[in-house]
N, C-alpha and C. Protein backbone atom coordinates (compact mmCIF):
# COMPACT_ATOMS: atom_id res chain seq x y z
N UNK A 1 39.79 106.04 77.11
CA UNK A 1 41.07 106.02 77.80
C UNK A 1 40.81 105.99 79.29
N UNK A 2 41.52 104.90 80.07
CA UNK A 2 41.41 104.76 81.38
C UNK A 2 42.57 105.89 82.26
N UNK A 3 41.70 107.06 83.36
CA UNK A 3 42.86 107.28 83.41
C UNK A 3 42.61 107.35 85.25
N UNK A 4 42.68 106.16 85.06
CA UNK A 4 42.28 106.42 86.51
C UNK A 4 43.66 105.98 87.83
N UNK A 5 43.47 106.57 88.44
CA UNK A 5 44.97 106.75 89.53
C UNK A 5 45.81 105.31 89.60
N UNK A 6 45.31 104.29 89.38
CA UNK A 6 45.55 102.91 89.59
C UNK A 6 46.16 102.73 88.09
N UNK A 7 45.91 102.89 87.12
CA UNK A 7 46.34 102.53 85.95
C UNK A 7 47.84 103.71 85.65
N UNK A 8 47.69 104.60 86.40
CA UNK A 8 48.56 105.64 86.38
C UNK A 8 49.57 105.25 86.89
N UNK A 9 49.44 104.97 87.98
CA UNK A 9 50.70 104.06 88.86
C UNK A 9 51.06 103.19 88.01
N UNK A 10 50.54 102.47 87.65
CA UNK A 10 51.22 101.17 86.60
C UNK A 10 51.84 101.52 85.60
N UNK A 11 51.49 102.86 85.02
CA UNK A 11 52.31 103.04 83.80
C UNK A 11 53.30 103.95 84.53
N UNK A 12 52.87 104.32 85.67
CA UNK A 12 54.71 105.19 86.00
C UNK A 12 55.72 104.22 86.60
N UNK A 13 55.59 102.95 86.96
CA UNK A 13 56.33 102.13 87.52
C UNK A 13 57.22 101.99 86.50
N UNK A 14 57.66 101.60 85.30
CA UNK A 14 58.66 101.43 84.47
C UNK A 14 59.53 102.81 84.23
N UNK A 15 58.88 104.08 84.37
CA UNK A 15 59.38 105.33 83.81
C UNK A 15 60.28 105.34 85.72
N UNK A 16 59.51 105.16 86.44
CA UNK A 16 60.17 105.21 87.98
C UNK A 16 61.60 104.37 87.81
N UNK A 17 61.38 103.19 87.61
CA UNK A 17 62.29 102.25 87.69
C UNK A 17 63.64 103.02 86.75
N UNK A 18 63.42 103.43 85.70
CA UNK A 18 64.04 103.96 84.74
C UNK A 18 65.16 104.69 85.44
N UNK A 19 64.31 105.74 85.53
CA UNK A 19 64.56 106.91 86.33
C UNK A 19 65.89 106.46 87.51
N UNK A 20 65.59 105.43 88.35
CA UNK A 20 66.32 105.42 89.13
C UNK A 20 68.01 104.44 88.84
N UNK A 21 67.60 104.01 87.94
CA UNK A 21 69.05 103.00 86.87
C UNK A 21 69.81 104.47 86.68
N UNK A 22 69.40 104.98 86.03
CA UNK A 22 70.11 106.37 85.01
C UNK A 22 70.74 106.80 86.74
N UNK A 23 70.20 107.13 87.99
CA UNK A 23 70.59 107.72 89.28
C UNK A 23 71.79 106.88 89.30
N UNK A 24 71.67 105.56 89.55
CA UNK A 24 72.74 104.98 90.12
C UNK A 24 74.05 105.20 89.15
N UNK A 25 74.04 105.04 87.50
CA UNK A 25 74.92 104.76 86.91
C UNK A 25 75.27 106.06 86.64
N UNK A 26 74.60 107.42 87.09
CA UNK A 26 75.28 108.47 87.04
C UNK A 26 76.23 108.76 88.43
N UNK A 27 75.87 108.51 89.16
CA UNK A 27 76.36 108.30 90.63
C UNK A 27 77.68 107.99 90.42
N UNK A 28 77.38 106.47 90.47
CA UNK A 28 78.73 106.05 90.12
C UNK A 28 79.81 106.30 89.09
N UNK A 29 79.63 107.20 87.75
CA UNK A 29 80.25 107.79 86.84
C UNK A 29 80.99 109.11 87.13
N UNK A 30 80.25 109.46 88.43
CA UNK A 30 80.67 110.83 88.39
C UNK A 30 81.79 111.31 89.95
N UNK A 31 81.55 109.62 90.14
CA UNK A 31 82.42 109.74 91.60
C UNK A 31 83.83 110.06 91.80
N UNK A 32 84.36 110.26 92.47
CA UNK A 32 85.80 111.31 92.65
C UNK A 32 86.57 109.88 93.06
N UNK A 33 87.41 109.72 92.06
CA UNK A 33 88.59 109.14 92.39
C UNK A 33 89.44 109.38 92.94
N UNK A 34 90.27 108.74 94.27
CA UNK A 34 91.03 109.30 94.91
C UNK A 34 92.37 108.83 95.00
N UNK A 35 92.91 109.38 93.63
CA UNK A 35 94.73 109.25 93.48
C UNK A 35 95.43 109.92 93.69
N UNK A 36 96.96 109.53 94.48
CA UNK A 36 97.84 110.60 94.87
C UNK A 36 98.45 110.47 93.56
N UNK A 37 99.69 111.35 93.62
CA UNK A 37 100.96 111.58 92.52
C UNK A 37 101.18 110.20 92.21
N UNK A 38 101.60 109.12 93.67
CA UNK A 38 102.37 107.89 93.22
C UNK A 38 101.26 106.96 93.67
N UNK A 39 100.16 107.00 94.14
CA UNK A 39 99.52 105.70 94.28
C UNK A 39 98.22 105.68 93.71
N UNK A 40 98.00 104.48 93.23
CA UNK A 40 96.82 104.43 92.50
C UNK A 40 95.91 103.59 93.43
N UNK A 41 94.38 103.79 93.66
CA UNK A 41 93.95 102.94 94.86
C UNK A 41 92.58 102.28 94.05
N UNK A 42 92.29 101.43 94.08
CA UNK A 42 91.00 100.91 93.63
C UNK A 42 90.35 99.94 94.80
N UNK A 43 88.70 100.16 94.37
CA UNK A 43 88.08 99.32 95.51
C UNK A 43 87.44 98.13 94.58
N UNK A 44 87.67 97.21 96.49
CA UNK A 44 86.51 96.24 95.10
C UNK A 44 85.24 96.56 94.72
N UNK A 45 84.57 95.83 93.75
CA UNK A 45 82.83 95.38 94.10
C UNK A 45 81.96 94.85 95.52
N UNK A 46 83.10 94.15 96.23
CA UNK A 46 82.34 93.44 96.60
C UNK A 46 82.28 93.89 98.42
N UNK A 47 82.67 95.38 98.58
CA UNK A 47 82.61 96.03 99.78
C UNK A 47 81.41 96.29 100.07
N UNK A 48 81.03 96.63 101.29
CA UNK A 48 79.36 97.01 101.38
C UNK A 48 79.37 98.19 101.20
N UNK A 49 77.67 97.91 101.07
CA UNK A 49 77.84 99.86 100.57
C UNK A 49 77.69 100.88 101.25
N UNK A 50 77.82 100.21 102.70
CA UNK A 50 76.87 101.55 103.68
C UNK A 50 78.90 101.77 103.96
N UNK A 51 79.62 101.06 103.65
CA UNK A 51 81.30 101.56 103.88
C UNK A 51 81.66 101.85 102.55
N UNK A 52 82.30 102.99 102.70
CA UNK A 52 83.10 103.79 101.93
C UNK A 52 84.45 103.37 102.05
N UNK A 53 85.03 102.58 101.12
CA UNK A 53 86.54 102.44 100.67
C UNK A 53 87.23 103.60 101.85
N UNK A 54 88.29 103.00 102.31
CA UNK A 54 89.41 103.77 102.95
C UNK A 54 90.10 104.46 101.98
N UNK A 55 90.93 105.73 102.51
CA UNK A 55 91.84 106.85 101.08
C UNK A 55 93.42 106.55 101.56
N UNK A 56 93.65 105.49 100.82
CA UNK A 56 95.37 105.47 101.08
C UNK A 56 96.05 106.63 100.17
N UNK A 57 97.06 107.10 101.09
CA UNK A 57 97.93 108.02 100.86
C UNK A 57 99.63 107.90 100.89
N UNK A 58 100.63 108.61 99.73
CA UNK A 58 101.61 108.09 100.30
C UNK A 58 102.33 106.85 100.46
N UNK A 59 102.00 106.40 99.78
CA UNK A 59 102.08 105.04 99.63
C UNK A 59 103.62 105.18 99.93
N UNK A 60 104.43 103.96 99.86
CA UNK A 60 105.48 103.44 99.44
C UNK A 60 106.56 102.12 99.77
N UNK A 61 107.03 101.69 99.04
CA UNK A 61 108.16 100.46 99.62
C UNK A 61 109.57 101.09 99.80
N UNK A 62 110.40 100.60 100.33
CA UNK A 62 111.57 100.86 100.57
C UNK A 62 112.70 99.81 100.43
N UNK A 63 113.31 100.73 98.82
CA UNK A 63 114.43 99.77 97.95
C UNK A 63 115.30 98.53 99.43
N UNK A 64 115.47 97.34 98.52
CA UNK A 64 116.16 96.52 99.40
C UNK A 64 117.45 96.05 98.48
N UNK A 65 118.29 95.83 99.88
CA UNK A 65 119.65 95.23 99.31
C UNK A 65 119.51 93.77 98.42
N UNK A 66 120.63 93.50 97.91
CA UNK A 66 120.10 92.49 96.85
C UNK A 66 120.27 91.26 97.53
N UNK A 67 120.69 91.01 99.01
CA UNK A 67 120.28 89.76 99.62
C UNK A 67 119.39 89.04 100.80
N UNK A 68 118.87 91.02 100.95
CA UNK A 68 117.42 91.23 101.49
C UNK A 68 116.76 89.99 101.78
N UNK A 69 116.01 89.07 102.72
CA UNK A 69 114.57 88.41 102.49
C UNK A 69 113.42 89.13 102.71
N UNK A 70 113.44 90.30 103.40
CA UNK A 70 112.23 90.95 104.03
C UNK A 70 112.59 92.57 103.26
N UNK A 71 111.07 93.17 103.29
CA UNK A 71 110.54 94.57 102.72
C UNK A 71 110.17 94.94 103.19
N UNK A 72 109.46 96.27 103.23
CA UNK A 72 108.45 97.39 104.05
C UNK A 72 107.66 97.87 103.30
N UNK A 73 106.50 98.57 103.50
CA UNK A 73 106.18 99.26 103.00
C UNK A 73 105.14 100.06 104.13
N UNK A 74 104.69 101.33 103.38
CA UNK A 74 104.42 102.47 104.66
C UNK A 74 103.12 102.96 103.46
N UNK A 75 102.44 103.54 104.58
CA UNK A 75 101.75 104.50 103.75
C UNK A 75 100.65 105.17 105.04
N UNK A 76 99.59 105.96 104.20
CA UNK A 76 98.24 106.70 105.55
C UNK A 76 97.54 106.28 105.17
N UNK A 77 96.61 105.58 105.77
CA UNK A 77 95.05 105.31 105.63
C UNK A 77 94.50 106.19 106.49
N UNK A 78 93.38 106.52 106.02
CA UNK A 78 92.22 107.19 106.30
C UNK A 78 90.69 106.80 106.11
N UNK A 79 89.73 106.47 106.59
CA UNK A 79 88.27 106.16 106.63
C UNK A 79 87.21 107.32 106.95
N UNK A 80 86.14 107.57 106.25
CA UNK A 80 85.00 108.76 107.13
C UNK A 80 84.63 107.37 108.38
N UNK A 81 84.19 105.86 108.13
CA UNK A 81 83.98 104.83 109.27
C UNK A 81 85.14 104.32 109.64
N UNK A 82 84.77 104.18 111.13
CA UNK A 82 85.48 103.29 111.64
C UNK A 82 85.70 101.87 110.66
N UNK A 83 86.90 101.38 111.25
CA UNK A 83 86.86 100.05 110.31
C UNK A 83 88.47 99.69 110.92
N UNK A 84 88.77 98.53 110.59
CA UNK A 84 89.99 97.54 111.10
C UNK A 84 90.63 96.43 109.55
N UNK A 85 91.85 97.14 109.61
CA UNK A 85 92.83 96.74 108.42
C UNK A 85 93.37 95.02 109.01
N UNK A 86 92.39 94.41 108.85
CA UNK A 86 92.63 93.04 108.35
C UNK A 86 93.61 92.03 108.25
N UNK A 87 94.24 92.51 107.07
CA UNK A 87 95.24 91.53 105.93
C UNK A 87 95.65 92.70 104.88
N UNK A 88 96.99 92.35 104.79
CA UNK A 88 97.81 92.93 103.44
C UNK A 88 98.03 91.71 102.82
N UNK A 89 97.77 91.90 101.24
CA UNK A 89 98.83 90.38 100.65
C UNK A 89 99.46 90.92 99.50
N UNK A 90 100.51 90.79 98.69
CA UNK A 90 100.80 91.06 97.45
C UNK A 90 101.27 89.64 96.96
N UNK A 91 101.45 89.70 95.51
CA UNK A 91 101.73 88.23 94.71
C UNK A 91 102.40 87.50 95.11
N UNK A 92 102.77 86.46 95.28
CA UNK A 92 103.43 85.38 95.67
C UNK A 92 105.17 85.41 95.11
N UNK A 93 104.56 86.19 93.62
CA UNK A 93 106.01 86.11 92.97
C UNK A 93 106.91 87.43 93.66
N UNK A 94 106.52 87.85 94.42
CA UNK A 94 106.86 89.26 95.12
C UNK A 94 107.45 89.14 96.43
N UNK A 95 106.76 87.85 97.07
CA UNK A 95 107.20 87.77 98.73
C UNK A 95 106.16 86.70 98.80
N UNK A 96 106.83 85.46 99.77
CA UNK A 96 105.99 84.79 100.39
C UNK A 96 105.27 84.50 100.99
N UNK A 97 105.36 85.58 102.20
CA UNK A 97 103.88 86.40 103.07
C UNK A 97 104.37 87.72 103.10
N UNK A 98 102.92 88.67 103.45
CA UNK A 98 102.89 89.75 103.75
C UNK A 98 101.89 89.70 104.69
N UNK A 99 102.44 90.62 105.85
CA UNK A 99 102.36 90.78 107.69
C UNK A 99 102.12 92.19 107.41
N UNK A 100 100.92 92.44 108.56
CA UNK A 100 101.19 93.87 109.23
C UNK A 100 101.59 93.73 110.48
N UNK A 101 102.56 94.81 110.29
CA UNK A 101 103.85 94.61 111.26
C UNK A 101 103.29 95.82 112.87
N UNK A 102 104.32 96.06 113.78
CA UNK A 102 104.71 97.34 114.32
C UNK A 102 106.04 97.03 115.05
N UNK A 103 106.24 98.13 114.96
CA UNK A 103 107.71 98.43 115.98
C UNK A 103 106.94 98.75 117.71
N UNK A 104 107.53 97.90 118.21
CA UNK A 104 107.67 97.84 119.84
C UNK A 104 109.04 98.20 120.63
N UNK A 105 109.08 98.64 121.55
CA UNK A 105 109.85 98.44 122.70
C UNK A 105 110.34 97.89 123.55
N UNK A 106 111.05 97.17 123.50
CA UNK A 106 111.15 96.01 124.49
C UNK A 106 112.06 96.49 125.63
N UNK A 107 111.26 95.44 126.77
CA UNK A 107 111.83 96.45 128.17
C UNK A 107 112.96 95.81 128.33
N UNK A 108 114.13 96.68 128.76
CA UNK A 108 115.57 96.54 129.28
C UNK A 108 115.09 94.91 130.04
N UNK A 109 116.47 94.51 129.61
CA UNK A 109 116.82 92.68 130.12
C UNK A 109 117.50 92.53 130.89
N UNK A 110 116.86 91.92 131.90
CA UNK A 110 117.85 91.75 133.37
C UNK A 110 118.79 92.22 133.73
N UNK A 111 120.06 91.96 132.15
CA UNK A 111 120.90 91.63 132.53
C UNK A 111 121.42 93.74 132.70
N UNK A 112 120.90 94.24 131.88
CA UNK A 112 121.48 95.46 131.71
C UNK A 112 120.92 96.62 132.94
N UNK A 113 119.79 95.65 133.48
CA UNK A 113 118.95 96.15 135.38
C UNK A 113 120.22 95.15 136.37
N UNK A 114 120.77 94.86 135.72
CA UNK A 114 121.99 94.07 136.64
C UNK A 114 122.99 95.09 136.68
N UNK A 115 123.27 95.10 135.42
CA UNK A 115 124.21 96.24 134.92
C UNK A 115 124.24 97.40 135.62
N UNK A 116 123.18 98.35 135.54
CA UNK A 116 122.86 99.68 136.22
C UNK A 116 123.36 99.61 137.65
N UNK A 117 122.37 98.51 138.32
CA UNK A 117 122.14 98.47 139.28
C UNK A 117 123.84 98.33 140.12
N UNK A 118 124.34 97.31 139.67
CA UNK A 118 126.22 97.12 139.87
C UNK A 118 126.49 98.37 140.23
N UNK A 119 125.96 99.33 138.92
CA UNK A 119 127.44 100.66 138.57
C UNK A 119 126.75 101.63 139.43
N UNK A 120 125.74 101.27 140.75
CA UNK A 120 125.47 102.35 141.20
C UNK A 120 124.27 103.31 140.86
N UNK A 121 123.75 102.90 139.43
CA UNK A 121 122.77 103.80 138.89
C UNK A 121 121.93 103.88 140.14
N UNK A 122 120.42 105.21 139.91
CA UNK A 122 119.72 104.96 140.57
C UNK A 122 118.45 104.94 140.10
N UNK A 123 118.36 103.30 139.03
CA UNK A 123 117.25 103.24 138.16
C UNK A 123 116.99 103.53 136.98
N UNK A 124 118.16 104.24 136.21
CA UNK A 124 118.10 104.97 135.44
C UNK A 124 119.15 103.19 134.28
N UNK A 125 118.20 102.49 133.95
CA UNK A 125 119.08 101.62 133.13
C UNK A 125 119.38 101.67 131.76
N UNK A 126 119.57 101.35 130.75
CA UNK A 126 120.24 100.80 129.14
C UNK A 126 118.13 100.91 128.95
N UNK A 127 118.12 101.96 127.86
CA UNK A 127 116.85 101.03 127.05
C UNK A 127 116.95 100.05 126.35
N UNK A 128 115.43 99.04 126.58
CA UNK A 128 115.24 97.95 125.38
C UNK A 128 115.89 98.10 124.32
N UNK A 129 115.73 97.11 123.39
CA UNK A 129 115.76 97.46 121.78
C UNK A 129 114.85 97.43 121.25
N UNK A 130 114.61 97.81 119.96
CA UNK A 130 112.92 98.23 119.62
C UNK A 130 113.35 96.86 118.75
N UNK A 131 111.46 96.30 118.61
CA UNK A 131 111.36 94.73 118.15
C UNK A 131 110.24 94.85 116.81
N UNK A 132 110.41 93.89 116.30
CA UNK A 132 109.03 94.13 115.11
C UNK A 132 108.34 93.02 115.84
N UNK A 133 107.06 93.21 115.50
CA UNK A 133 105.64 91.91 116.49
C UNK A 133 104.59 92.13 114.96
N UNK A 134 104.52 90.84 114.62
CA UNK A 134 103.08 90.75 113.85
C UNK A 134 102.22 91.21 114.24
N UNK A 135 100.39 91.93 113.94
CA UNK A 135 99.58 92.41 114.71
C UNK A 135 98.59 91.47 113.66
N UNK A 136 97.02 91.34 114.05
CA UNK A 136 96.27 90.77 113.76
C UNK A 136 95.53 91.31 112.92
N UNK A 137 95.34 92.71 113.30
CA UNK A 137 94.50 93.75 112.95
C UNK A 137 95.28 95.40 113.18
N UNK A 138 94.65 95.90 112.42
CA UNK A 138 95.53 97.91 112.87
C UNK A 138 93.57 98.23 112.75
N UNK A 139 93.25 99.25 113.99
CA UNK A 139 92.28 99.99 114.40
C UNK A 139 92.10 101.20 112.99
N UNK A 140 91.38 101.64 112.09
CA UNK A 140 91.30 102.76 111.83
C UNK A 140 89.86 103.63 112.29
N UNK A 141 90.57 104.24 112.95
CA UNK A 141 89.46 105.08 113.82
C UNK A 141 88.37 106.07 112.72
N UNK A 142 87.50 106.41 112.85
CA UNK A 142 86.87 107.35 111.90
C UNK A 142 87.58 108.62 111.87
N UNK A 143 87.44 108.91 110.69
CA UNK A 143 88.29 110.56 110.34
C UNK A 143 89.38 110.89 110.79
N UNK A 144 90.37 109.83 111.28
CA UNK A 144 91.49 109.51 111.92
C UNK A 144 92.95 108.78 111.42
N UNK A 145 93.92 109.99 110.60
CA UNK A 145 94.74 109.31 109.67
C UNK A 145 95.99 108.40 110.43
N UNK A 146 95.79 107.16 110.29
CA UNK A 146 96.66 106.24 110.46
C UNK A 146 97.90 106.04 109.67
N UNK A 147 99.11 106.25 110.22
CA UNK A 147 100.20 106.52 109.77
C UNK A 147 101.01 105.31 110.02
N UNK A 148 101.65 104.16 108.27
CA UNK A 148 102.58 103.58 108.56
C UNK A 148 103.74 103.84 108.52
N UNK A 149 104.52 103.99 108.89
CA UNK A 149 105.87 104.54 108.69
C UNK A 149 107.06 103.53 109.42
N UNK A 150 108.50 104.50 108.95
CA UNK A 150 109.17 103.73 109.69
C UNK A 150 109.61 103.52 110.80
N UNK A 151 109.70 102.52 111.96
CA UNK A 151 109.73 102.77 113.31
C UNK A 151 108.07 102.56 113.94
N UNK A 152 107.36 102.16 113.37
CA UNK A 152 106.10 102.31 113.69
C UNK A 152 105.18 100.64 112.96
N UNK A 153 104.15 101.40 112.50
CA UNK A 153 103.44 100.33 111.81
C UNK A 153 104.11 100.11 110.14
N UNK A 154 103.79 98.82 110.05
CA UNK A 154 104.37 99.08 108.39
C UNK A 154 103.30 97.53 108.15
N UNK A 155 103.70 97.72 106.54
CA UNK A 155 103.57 96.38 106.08
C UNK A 155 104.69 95.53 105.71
N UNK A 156 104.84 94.10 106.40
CA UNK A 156 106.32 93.65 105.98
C UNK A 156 105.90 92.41 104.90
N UNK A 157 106.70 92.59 103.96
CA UNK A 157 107.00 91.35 103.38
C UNK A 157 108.39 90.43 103.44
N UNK A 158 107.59 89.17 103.58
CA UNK A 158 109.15 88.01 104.29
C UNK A 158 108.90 87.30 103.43
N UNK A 159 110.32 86.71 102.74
CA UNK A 159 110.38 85.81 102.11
C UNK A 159 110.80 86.65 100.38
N UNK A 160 111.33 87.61 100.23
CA UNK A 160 111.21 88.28 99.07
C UNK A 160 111.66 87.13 97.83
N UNK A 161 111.32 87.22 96.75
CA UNK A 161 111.83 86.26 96.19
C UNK A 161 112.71 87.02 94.69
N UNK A 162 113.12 88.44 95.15
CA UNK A 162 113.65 89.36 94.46
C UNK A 162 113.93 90.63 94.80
N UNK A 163 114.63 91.35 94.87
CA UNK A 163 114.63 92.70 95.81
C UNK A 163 113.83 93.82 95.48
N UNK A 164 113.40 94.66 95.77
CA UNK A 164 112.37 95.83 95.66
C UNK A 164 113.44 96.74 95.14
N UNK A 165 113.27 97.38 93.80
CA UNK A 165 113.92 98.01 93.13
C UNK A 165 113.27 99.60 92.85
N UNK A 166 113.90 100.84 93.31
CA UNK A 166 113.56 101.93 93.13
C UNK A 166 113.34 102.46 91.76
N UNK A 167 111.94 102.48 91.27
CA UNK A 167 111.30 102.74 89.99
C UNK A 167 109.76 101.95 89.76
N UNK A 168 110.22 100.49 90.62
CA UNK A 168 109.28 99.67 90.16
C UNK A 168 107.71 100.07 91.21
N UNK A 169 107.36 99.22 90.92
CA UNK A 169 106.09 99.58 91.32
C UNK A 169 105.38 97.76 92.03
N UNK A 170 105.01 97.87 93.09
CA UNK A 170 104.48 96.72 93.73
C UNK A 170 102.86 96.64 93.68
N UNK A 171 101.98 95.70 93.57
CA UNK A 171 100.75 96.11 93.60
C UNK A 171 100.61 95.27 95.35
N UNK A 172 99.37 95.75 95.89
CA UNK A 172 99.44 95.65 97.24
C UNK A 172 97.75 95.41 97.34
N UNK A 173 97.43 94.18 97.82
CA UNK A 173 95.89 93.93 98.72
C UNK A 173 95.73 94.41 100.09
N UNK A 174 94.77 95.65 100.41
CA UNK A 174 94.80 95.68 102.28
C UNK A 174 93.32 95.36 101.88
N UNK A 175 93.09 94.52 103.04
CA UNK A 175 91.55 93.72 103.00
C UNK A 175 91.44 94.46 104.80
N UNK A 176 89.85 95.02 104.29
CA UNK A 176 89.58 95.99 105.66
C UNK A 176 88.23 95.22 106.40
N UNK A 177 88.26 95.31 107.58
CA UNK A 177 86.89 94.27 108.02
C UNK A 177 85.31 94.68 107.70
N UNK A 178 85.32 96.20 107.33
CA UNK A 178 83.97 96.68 106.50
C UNK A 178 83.84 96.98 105.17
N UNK A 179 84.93 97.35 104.55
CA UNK A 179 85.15 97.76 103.46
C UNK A 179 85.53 97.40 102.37
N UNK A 180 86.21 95.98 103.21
CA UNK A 180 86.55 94.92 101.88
C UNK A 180 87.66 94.90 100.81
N UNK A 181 88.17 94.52 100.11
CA UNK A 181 89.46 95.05 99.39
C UNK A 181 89.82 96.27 98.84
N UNK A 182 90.88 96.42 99.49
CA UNK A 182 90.99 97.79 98.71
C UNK A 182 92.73 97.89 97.80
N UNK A 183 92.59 97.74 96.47
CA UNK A 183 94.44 97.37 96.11
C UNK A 183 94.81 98.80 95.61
N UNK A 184 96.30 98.81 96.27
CA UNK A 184 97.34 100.02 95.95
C UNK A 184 98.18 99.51 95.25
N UNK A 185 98.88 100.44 94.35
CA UNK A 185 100.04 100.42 93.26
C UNK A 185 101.01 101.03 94.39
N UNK A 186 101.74 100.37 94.91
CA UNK A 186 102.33 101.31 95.66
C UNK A 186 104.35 101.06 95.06
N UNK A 187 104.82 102.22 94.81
CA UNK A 187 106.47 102.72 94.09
C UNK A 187 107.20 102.40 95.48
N UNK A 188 108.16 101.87 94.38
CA UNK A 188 109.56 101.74 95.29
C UNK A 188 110.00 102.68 95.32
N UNK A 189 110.91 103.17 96.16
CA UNK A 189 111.77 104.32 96.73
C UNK A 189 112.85 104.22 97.59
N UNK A 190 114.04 104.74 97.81
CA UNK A 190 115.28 105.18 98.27
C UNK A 190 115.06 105.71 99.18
N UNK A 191 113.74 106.74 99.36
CA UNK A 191 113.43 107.31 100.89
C UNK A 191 112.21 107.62 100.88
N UNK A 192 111.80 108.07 102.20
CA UNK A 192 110.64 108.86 102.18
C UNK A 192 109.87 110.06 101.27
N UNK A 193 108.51 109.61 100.45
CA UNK A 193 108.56 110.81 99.77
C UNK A 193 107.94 112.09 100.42
């Protein structure tokens, strides 16, 4: 019997290799899923691995009238990495695009710095009206919960091709620039939960 250090190595290379299959597929078996009450979140495959899936929270849409074209939906993301929310999309049969949105401010218009100015004010004019603006990207900072809500950031869908009904349930793509798809089940609702 050869038992010399070189032949030893060779026969532990398969028991090594072994060894480390059983690591990964316990790893991954034993990992903590992270579901709220109402949202269910899954990642893809095909994220890298040194990024950890973002933890959406809170999810939700907000019921629309029945001649509605446009939706919302809100929720928290959270990342341990930095990382930048991309793209939202949901089905086609759902809405024709889906935008990440925000609410802006828009500065008072001439006409109401005309206005003031007439009645004497001293500077003190009419605020803007708040505006929705497409964004390209939303920042998620590390360990830093990003809040969509209403009046703020949201996700819009335009073009509904049916109204968002309180019970149902929408499925939702946010595609993140490190992390890669990540889809929510996210519930319709009447209000904030």
């Amino acid at each position: 019997m050869n038992t010399s250090p070189r032949s030893s190595r060779r026969a532990s290379r398969p028991v090594l290799a072994a060894l480390a299959a059983v690591l990964v597929v316990g790893t991954a078996a034993c990992s903590d899923d992270k579901k709220s009450e109402e949202t269910t979140v899954t990642s893809s495959a095909s994220a890298p691995a040194e990024s950890a899936a973002p933890t959406i929270s809170g999810a939700w849409a907000r019921t629309s009238p029945a001649n509605a074209d446009k939706g919302a939906m809100y929720m928290t993301i959270t990342s341990a990495t930095a990382d930048k929310l991309i793209n939202a999309a949901v089905d086609t049969a759902i809405s024709a695009k889906t935008e990440i949105h925000e609410m802006v401010m828009e500065p008072a218009t001439s006409s109401s710095e005309t206005h003031a100015t007439t009645m004497g004010s001293t500077g003190n004019s009419m605020p803007g009206a708040m505006a929705m603006r497409k964004i390209d990207s939303l920042d998620i900072p590390a360990g830093t919960a990003v809040e969509l809500k209403p009046g703020g950031y949201h996700v819009m869908l335009i073009g509904l091709v049916k109204p968002l009904v309180a019970g149902s349930n929408v499925e939702l793509t946010l595609t993140f620039e490190k992390a890669g798809d990540v889809k929510v089940t996210v519930p319709v609702r009447d209000d904030a939960p």
